[in-house]
PDB file of N, CA and C in Angstrom:
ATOM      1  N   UNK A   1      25.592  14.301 -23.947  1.00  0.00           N
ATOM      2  CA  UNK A   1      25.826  12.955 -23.473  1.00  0.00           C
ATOM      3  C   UNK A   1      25.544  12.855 -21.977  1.00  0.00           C
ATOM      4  N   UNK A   2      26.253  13.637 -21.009  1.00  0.00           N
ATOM      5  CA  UNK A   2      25.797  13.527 -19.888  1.00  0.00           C
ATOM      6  C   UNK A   2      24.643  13.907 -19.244  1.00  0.00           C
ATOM      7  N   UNK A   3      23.754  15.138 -20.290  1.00  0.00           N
ATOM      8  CA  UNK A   3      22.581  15.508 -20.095  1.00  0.00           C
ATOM      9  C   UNK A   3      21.676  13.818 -20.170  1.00  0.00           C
ATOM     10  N   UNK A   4      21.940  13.333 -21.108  1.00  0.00           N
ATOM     11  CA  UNK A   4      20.878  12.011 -21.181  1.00  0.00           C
ATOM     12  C   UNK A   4      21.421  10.872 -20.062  1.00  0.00           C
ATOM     13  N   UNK A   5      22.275  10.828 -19.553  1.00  0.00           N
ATOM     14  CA  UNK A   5      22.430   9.931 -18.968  1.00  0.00           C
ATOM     15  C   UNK A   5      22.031  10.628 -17.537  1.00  0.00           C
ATOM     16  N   UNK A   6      21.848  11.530 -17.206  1.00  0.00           N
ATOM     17  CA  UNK A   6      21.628  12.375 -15.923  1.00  0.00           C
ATOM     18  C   UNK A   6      19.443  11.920 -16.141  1.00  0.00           C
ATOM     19  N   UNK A   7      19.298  12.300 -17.368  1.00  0.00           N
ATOM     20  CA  UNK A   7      17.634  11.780 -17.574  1.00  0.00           C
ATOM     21  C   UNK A   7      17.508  10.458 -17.077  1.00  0.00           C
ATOM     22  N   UNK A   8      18.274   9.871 -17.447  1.00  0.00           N
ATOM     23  CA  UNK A   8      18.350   8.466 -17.427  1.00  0.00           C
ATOM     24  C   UNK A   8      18.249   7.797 -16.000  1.00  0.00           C
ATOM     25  N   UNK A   9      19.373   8.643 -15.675  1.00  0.00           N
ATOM     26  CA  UNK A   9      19.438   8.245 -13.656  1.00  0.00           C
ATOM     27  C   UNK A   9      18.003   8.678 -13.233  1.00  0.00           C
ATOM     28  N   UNK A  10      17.600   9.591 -13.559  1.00  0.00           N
ATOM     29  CA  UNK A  10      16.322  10.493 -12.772  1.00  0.00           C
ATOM     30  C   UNK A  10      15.170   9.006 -13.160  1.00  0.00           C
ATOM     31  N   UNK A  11      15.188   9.071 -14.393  1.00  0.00           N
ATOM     32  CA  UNK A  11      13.901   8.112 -14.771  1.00  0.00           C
ATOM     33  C   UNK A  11      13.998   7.311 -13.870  1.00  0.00           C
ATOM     34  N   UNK A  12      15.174   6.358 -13.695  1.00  0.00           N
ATOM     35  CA  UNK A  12      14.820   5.366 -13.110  1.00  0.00           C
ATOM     36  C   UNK A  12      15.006   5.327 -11.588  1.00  0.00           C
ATOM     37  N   UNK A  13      15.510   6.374 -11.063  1.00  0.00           N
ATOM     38  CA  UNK A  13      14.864   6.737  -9.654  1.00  0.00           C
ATOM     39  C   UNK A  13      13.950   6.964  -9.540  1.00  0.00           C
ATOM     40  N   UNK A  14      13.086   7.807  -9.970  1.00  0.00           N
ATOM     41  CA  UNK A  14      11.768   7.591 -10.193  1.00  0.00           C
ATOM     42  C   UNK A  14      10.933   6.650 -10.198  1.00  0.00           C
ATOM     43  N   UNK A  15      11.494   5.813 -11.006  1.00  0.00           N
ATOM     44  CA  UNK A  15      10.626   4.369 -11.213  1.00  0.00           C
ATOM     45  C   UNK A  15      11.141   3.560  -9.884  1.00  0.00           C
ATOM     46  N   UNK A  16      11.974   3.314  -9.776  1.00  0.00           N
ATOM     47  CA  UNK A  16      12.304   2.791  -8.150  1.00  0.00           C
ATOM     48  C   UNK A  16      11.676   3.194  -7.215  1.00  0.00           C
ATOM     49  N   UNK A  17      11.499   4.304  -6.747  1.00  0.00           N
ATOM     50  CA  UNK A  17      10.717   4.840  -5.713  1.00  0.00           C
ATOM     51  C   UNK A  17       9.281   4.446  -5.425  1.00  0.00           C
ATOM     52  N   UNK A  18       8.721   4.687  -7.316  1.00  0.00           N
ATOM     53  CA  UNK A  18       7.244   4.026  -7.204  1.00  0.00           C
ATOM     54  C   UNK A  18       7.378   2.737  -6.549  1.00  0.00           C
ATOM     55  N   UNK A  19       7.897   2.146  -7.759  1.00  0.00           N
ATOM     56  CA  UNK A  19       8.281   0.404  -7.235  1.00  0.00           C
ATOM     57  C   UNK A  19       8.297   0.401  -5.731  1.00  0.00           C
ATOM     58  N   UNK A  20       9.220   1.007  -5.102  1.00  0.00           N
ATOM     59  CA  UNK A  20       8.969   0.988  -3.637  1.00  0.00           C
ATOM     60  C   UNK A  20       8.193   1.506  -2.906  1.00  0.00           C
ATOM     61  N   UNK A  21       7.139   2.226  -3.024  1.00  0.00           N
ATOM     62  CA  UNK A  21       5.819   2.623  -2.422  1.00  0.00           C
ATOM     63  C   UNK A  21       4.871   1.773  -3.076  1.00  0.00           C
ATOM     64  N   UNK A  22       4.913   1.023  -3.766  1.00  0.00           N
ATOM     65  CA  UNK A  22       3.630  -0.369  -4.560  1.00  0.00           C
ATOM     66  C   UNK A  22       4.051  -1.260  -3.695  1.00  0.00           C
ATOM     67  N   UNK A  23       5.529  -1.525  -3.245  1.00  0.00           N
ATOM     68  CA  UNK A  23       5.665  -2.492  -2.298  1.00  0.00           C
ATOM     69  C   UNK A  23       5.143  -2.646  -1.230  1.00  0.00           C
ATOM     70  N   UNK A  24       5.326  -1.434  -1.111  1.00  0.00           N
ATOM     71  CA  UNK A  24       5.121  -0.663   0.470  1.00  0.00           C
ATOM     72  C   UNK A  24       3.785  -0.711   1.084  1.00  0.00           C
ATOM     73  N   UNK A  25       3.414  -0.227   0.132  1.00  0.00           N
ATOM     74  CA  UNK A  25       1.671   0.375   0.008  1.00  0.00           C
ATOM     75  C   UNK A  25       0.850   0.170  -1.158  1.00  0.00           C
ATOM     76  N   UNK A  26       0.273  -1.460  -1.227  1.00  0.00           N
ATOM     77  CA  UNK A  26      -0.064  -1.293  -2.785  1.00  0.00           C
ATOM     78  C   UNK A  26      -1.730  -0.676  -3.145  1.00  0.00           C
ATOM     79  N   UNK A  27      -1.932   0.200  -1.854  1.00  0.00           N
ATOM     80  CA  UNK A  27      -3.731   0.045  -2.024  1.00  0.00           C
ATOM     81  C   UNK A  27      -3.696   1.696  -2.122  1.00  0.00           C
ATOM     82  N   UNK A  28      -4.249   2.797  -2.747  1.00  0.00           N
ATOM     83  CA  UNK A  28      -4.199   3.935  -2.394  1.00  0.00           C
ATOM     84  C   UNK A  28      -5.826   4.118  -1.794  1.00  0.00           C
ATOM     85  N   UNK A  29      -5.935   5.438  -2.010  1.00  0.00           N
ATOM     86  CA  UNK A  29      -6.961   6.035  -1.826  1.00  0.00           C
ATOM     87  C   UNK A  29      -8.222   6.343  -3.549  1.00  0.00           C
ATOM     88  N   UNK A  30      -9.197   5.724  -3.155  1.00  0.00           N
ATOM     89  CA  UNK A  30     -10.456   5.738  -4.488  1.00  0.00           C
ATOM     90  C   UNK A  30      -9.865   7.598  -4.853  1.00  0.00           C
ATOM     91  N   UNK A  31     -10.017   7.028  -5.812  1.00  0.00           N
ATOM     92  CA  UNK A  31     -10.173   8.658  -6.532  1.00  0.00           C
ATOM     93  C   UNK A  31     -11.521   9.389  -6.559  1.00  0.00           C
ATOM     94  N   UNK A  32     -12.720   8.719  -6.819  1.00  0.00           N
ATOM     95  CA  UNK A  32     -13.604   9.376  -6.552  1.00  0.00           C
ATOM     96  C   UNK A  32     -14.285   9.692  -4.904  1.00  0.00           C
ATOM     97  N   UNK A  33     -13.826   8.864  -3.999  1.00  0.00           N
ATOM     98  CA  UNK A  33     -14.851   9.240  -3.023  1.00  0.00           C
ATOM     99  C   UNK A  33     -13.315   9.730  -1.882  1.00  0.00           C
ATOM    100  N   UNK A  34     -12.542  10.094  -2.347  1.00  0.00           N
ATOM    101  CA  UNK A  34     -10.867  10.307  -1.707  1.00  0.00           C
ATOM    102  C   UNK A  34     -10.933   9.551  -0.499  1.00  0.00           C
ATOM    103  N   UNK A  35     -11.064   8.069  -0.612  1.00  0.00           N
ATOM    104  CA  UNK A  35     -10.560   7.164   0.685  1.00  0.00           C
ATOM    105  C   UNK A  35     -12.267   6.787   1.568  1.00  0.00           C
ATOM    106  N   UNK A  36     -13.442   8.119   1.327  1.00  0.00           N
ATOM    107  CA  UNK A  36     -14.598   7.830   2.114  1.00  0.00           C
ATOM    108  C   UNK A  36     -15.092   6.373   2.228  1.00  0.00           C
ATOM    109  N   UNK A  37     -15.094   6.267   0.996  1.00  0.00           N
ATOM    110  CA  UNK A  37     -16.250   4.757   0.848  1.00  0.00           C
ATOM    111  C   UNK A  37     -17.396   5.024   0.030  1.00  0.00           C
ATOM    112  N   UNK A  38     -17.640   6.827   0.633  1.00  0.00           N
ATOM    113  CA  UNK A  38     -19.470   7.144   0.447  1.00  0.00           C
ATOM    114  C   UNK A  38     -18.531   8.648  -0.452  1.00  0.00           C
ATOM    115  N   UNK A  39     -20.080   9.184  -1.104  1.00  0.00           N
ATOM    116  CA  UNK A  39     -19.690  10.551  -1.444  1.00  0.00           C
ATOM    117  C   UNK A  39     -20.663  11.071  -0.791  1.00  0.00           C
ATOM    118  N   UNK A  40     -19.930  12.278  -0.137  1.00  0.00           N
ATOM    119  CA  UNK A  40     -20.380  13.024   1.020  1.00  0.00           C
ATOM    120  C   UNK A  40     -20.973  14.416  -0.179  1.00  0.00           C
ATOM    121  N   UNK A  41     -21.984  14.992   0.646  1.00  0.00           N
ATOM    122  CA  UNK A  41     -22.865  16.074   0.338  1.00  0.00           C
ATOM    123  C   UNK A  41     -23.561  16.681   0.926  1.00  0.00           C
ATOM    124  N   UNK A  42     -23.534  18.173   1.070  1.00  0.00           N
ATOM    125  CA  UNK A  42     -23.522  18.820   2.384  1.00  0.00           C
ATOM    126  C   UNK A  42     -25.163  19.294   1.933  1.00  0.00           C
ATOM    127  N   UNK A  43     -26.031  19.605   3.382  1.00  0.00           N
ATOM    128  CA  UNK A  43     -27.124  20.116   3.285  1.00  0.00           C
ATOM    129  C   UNK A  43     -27.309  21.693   3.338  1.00  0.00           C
ATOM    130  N   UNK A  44     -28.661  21.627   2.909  1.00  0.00           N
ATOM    131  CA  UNK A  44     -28.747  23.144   2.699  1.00  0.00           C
ATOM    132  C   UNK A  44     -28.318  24.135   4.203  1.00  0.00           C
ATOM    133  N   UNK A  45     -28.232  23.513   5.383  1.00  0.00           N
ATOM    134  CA  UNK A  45     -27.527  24.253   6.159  1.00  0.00           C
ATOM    135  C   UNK A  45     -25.939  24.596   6.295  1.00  0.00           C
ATOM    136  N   UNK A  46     -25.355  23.861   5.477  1.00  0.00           N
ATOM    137  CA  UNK A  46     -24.145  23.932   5.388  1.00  0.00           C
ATOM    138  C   UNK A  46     -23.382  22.650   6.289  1.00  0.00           C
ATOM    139  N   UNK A  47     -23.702  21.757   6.865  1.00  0.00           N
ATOM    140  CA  UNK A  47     -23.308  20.039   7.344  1.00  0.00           C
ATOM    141  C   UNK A  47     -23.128  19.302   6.075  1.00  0.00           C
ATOM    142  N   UNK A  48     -21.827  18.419   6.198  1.00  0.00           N
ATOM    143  CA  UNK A  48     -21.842  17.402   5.389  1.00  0.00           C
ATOM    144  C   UNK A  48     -22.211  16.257   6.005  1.00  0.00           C
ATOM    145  N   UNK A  49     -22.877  15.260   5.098  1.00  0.00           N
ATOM    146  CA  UNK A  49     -23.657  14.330   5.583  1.00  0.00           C
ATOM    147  C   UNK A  49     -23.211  13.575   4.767  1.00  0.00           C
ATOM    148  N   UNK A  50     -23.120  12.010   4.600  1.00  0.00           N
ATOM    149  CA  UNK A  50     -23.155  11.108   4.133  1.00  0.00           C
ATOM    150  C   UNK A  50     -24.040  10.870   3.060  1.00  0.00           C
ATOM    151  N   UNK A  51     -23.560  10.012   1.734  1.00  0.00           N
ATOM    152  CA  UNK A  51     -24.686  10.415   0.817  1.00  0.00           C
ATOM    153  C   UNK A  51     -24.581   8.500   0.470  1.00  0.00           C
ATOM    154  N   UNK A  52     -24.598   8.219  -1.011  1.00  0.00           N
ATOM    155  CA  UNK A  52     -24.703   7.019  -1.188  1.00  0.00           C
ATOM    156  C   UNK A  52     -23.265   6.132  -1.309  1.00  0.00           C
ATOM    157  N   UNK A  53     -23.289   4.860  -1.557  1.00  0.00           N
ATOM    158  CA  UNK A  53     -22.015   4.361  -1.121  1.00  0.00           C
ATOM    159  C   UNK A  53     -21.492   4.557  -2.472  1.00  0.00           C
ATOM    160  N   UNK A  54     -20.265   4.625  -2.822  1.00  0.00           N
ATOM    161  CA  UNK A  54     -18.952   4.992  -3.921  1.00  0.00           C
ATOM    162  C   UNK A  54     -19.218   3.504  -4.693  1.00  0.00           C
ATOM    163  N   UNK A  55     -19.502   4.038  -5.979  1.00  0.00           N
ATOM    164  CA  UNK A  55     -19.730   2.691  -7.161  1.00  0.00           C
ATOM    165  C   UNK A  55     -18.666   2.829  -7.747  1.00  0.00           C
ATOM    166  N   UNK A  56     -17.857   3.448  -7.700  1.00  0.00           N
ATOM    167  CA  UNK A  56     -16.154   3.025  -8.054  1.00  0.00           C
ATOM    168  C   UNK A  56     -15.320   1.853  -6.959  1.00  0.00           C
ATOM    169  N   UNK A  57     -15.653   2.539  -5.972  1.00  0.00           N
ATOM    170  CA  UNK A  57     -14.908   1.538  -4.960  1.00  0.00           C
ATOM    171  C   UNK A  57     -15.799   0.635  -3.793  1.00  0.00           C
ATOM    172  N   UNK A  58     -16.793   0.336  -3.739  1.00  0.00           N
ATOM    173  CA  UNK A  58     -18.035  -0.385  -3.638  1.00  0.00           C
ATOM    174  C   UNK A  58     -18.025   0.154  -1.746  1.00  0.00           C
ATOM    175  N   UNK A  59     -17.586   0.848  -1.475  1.00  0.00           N
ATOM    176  CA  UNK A  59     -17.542   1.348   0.005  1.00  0.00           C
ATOM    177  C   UNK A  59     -16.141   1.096   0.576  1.00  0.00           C
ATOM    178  N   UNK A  60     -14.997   0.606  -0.017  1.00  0.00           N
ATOM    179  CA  UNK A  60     -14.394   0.127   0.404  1.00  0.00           C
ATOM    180  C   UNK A  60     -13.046   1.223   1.069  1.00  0.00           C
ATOM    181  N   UNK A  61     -13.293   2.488  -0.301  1.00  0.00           N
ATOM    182  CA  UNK A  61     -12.249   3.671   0.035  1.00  0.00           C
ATOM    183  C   UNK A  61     -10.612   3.402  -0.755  1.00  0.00           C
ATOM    184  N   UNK A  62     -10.642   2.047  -1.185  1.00  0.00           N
ATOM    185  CA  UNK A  62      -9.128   1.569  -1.307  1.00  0.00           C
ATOM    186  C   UNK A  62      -9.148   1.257  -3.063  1.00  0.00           C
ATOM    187  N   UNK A  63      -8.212   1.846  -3.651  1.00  0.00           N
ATOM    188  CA  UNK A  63      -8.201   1.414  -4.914  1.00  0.00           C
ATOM    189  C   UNK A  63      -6.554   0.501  -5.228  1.00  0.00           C
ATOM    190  N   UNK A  64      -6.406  -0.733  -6.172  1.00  0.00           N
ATOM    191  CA  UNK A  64      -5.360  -0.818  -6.379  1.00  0.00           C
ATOM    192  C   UNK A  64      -4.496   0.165  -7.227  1.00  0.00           C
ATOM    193  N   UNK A  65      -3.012   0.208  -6.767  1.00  0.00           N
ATOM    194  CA  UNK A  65      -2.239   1.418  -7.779  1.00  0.00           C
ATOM    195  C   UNK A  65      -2.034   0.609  -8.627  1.00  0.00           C
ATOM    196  N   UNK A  66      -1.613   1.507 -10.196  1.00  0.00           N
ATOM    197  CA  UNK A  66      -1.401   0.467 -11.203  1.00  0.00           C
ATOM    198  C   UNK A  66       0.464   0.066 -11.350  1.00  0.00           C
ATOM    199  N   UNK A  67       1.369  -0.049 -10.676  1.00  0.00           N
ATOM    200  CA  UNK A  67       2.172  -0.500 -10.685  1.00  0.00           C
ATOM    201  C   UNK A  67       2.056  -2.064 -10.082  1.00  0.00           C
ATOM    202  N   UNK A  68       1.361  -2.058  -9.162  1.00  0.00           N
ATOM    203  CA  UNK A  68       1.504  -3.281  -8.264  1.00  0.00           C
ATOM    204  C   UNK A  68      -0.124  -4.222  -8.749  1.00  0.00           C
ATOM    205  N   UNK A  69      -0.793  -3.412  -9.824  1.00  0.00           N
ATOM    206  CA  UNK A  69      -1.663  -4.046 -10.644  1.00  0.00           C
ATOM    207  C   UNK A  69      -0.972  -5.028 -11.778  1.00  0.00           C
ATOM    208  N   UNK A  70       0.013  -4.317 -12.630  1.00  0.00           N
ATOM    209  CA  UNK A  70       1.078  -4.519 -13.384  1.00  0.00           C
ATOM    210  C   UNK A  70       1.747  -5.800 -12.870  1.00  0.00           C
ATOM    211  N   UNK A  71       2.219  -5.138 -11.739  1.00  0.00           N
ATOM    212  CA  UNK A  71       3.091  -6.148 -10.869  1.00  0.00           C
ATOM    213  C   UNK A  71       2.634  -7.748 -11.000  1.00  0.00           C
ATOM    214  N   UNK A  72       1.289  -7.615  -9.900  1.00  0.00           N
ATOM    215  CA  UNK A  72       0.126  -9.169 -10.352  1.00  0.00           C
ATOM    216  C   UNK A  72       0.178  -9.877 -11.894  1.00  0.00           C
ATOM    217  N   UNK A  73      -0.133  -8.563 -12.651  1.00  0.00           N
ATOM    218  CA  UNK A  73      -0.317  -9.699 -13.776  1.00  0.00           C
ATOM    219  C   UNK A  73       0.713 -10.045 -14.521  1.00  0.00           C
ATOM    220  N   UNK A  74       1.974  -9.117 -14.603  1.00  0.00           N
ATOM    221  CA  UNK A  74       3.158  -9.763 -14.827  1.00  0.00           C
ATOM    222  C   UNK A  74       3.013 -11.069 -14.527  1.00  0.00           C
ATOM    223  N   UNK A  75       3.181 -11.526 -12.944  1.00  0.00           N
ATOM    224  CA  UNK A  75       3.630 -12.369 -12.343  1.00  0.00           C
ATOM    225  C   UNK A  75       2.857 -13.611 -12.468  1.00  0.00           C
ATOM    226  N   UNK A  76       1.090 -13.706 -12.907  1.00  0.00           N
ATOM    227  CA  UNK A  76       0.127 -14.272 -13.168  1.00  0.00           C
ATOM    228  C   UNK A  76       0.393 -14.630 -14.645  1.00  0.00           C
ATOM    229  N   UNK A  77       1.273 -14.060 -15.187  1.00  0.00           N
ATOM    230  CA  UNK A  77       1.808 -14.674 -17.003  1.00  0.00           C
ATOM    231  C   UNK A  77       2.547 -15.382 -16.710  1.00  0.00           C
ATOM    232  N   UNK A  78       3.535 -14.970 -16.113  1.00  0.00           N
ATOM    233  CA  UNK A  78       4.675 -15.916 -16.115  1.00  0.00           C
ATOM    234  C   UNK A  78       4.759 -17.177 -15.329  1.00  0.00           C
ATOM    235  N   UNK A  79       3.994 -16.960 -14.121  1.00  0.00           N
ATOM    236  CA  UNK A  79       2.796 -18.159 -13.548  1.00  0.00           C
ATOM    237  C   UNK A  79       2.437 -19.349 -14.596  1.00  0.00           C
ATOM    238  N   UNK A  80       1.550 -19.171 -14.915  1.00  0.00           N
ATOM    239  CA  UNK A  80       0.828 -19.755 -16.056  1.00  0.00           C
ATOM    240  C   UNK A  80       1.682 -20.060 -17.284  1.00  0.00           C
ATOM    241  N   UNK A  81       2.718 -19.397 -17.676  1.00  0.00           N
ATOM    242  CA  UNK A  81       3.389 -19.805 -18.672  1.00  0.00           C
ATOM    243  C   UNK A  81       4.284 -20.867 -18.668  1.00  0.00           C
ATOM    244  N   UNK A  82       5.034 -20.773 -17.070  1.00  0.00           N
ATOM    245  CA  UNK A  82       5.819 -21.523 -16.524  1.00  0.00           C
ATOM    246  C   UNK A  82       5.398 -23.097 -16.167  1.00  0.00           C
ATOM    247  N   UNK A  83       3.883 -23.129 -16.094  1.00  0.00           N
ATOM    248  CA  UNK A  83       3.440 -24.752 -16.077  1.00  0.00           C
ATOM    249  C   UNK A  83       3.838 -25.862 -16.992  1.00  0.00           C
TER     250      UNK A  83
END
C-alpha cells in the first residue's frame, strides 16, 4: 500500500517538474542538428565545417517539447469547443 502510493507521489513529481520546465522553457534543442541549425561535418583534415541547413528544424536549432505541444492543443480544443 504505501509502496504504491510512494509511486504515486514520484509520478507525479515528475510530471510537475516537466510541467514546470514546458513552462519555463517550452523550446528545446532539434534533436538532429543538437541546437546548430546546420549539420556540421568535418573535412578530411580534421576541421568541422558547416554543412547544409537541418530539414528537421529548417535552421532554426529550436524544437517544440511535447508537453507544451500537448499543452497548445489541449487548450486550442477547449478554445474552439467553448464558442
Amino acid at each position: 500500500m504505501t509502496l504504491t502510493l510512494l509511486a504515486i507521489a514520484c509520478l507525479f513529481a515528475v510530471t510537475l517538474c516537466y510541467w514546470l520546465l514546458c513552462v519555463v522553457s517550452p523550446f528545446g534543442n532539434c534533436r538532429k542538428c543538437r541546437g546548430l541549425g546546420m549539420k556540421t561535418r568535418v573535412t578530411r583534415s580534421g576541421k568541422v565545417k558547416a554543412g547544409k541547413v537541418c530539414r528537421r528544424c529548417h535552421g532554426e536549432g529550436r524544437r517544440i517539447r511535447v508537453g507544451w505541444w500537448l499543452s497548445n492543443r489541449a487548450s486550442s480544443i477547449h478554445r474552439d469547443g467553448t464558442r
